[in-house]
Protein backbone atom coordinates (compact mmCIF):
# COMPACT_ATOMS: atom_id res chain seq x y z
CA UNK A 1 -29.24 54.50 2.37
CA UNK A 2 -28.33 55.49 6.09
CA UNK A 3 -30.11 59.03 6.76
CA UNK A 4 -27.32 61.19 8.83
CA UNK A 5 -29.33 62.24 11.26
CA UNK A 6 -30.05 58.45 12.50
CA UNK A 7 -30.56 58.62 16.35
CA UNK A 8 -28.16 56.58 18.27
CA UNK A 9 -29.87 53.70 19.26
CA UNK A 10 -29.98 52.60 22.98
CA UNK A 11 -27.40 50.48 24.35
CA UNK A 12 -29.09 47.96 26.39
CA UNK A 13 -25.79 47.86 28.78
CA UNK A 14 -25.91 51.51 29.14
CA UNK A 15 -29.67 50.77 30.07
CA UNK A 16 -29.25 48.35 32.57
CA UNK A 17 -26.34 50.65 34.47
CA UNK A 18 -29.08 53.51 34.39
CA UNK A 19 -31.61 51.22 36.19
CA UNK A 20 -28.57 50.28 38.93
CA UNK A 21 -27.63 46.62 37.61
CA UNK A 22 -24.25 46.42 39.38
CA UNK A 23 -22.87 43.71 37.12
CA UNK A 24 -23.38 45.58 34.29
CA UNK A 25 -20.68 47.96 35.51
CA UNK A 26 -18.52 45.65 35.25
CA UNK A 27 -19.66 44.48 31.80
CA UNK A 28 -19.22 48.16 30.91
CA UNK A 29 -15.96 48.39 32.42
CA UNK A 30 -14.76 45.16 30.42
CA UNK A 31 -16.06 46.33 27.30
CA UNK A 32 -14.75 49.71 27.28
CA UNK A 33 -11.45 50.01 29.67
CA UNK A 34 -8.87 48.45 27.27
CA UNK A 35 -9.30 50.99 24.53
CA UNK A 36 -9.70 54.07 26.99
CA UNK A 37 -6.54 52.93 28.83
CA UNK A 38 -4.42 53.42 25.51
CA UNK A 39 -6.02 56.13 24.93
CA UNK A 40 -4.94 57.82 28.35
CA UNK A 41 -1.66 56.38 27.77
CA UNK A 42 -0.88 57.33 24.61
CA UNK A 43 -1.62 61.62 26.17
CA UNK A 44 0.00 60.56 30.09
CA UNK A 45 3.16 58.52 28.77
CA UNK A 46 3.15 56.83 31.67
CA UNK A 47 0.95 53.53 32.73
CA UNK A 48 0.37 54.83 36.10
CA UNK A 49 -0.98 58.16 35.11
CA UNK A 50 -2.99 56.20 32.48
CA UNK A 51 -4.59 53.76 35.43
CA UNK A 52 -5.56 56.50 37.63
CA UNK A 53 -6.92 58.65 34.74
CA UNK A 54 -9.03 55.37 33.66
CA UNK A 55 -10.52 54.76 37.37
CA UNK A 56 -11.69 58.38 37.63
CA UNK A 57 -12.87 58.56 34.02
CA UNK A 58 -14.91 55.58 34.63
CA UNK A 59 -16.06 57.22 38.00
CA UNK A 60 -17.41 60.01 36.64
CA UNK A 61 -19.18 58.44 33.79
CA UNK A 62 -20.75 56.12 36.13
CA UNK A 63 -21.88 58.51 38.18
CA UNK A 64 -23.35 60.75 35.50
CA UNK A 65 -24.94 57.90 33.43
CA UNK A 66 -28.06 59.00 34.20
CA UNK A 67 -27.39 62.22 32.53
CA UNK A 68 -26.31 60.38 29.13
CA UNK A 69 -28.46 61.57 26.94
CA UNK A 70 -27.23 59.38 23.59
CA UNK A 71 -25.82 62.60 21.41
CA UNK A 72 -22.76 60.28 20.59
CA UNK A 73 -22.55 56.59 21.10
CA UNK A 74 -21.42 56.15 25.15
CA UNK A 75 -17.85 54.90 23.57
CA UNK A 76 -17.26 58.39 22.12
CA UNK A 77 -18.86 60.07 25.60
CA UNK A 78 -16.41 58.02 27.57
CA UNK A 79 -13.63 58.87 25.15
CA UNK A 80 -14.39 62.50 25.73
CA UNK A 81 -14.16 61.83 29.33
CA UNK A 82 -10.53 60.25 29.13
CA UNK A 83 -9.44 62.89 26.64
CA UNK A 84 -10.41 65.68 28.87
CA UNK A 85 -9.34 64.00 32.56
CA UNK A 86 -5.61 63.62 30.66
CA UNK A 87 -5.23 66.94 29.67
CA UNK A 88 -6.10 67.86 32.97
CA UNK A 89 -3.63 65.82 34.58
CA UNK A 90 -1.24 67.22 32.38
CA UNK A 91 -2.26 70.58 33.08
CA UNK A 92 -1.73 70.02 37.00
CA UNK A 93 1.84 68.21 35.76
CA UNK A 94 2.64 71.41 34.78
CA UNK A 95 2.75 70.57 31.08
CA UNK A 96 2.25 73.54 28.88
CA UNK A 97 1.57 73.99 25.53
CA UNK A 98 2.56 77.41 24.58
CA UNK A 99 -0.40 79.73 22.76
CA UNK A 100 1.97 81.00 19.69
CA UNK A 101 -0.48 84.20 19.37
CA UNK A 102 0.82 84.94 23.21
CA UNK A 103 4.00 84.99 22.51
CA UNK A 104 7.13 87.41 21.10
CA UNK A 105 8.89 84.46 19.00
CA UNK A 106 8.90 85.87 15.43
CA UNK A 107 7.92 83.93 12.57
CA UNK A 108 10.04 80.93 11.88
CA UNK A 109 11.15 80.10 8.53
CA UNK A 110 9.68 77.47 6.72
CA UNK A 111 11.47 73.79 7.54
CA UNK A 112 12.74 71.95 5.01
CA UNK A 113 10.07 69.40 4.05
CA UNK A 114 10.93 65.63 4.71
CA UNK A 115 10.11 63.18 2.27
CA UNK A 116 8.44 61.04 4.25
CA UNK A 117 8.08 58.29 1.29
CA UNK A 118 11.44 57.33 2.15
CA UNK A 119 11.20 56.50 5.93
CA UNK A 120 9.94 52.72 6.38
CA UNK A 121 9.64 51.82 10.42
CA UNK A 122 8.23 49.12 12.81
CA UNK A 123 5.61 50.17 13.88
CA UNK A 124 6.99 50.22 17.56
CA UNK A 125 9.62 52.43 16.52
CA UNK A 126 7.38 54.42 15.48
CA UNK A 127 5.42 54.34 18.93
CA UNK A 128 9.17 54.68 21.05
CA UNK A 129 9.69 57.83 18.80
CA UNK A 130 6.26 59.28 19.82
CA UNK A 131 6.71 58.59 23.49
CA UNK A 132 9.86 60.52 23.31
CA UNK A 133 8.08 63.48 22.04
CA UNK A 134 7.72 66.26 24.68
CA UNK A 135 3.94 66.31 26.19
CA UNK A 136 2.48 69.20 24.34
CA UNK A 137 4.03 67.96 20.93
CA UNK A 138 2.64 64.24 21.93
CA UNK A 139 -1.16 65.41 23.33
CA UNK A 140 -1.87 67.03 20.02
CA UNK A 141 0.06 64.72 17.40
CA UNK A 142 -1.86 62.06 19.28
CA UNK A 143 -5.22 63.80 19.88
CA UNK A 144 -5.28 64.10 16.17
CA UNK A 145 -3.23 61.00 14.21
CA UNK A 146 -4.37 58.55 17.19
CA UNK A 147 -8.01 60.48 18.27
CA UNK A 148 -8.77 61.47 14.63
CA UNK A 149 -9.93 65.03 16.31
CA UNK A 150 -9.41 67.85 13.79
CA UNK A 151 -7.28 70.58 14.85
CA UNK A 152 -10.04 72.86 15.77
CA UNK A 153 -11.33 70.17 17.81
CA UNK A 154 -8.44 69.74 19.68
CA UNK A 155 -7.91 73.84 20.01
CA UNK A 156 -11.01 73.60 21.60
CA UNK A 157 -9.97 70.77 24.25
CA UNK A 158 -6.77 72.06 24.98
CA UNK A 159 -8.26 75.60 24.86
CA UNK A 160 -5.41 77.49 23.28
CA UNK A 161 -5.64 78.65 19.77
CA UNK A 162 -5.57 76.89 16.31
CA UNK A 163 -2.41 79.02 15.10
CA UNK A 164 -0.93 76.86 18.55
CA UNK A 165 -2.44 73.06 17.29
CA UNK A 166 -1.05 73.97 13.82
CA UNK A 167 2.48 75.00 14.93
CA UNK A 168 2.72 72.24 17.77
CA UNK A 169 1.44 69.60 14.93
CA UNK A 170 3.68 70.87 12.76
CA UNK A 171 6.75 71.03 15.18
CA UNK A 172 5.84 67.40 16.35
CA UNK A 173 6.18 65.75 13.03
CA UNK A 174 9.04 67.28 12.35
CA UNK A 175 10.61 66.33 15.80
CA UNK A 176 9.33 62.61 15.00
CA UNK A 177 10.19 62.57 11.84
CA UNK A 178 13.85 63.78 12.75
CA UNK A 179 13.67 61.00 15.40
CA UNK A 180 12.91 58.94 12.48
CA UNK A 181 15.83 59.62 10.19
CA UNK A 182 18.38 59.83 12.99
CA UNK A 183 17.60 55.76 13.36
CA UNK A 184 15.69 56.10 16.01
CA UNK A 185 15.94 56.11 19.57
CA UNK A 186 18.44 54.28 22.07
């Protein structure tokens, strides 16, 4: 049986980038760029903003290798990374995700609730509907569906308040799902 409190082994890559092996940079960069990039994308929305939040993601984890210190595996470091440069570009984008605690909007009555047994999609309808999504409703529905970070988790990332990751979660499906039933998107 696997003891949970296994250290995470060594990556040998991640070793040979500590001692300065430049083509295992690369390696690195091979291994690991695809899956950040859709991450990135799937918080920017756009392939540009995804690019240039890959290249300094993979900046700064280069030049703090040294400080890895193998808490997580360096997948889920780099992922952190990513996560964290994208909400800051969305930040400086101007994107924000309003703290429902800050604000005078009483509460709202409870939404119908869809049944969501019913709605059967392509999968790439299903990822046009979430693009359309406005940022804040997108970061967190992806940060947690895409991300699998729990919604205290993300609170924490986005640093606003649960109440806020519930109620934009909440709002978000409901936006997609009304996406959804309205046969998608043109």
């Amino acid at each position: 049986m696997l003891e949970l409190t296994a250290p995470i082994q060594r990556d040998e890559l991640v070793e040979r980038c500590r001692r300065g092996d430049p083509r295992s940079y690369s390696e690195l960069y091979q291994k690991y760029s695809r899956a950040m990039y859709n991450t990135s994308l799937r918080i920017m929305n756009n392939s540009g903003d995804a690019e240039d939040v890959l290249q300094e993601s993979f900046c700064d984890a280069f030049a703090a290798i040294g400080s890895f210190a193998y808490k997580s595996t360096f997948g889920a470091w780099l992922k952190r990374i990513v996560i964290n440069k994208s909400i800051n570009a969305l930040r400086i984008r101007k994107v924000t995700i309003i703290d429902m605690e800050k604000t005078t909007v009483g509460h709202l009555p409870e939404e119908e609730v869809e049944d969501e047994n019913e709605i059967q999609l392509k999968v790439e309808e299903i990822k046009k509907a979430v693009r359309e999504l406005p940022n804040g409703y997108r970061t967190v529905l992806t940060l947690h569906l895409f991300e699998g970070y729990d919604q205290e988790e993300i609170a924490e990332i986005l640093q606003v308040s649960h109440v806020t990751v519930r109620t934009q979660y909440m709002r978000a499906r409901q936006k997609l799902l009304q996406y959804i039933k309205q046969g998608g998107l043109s």
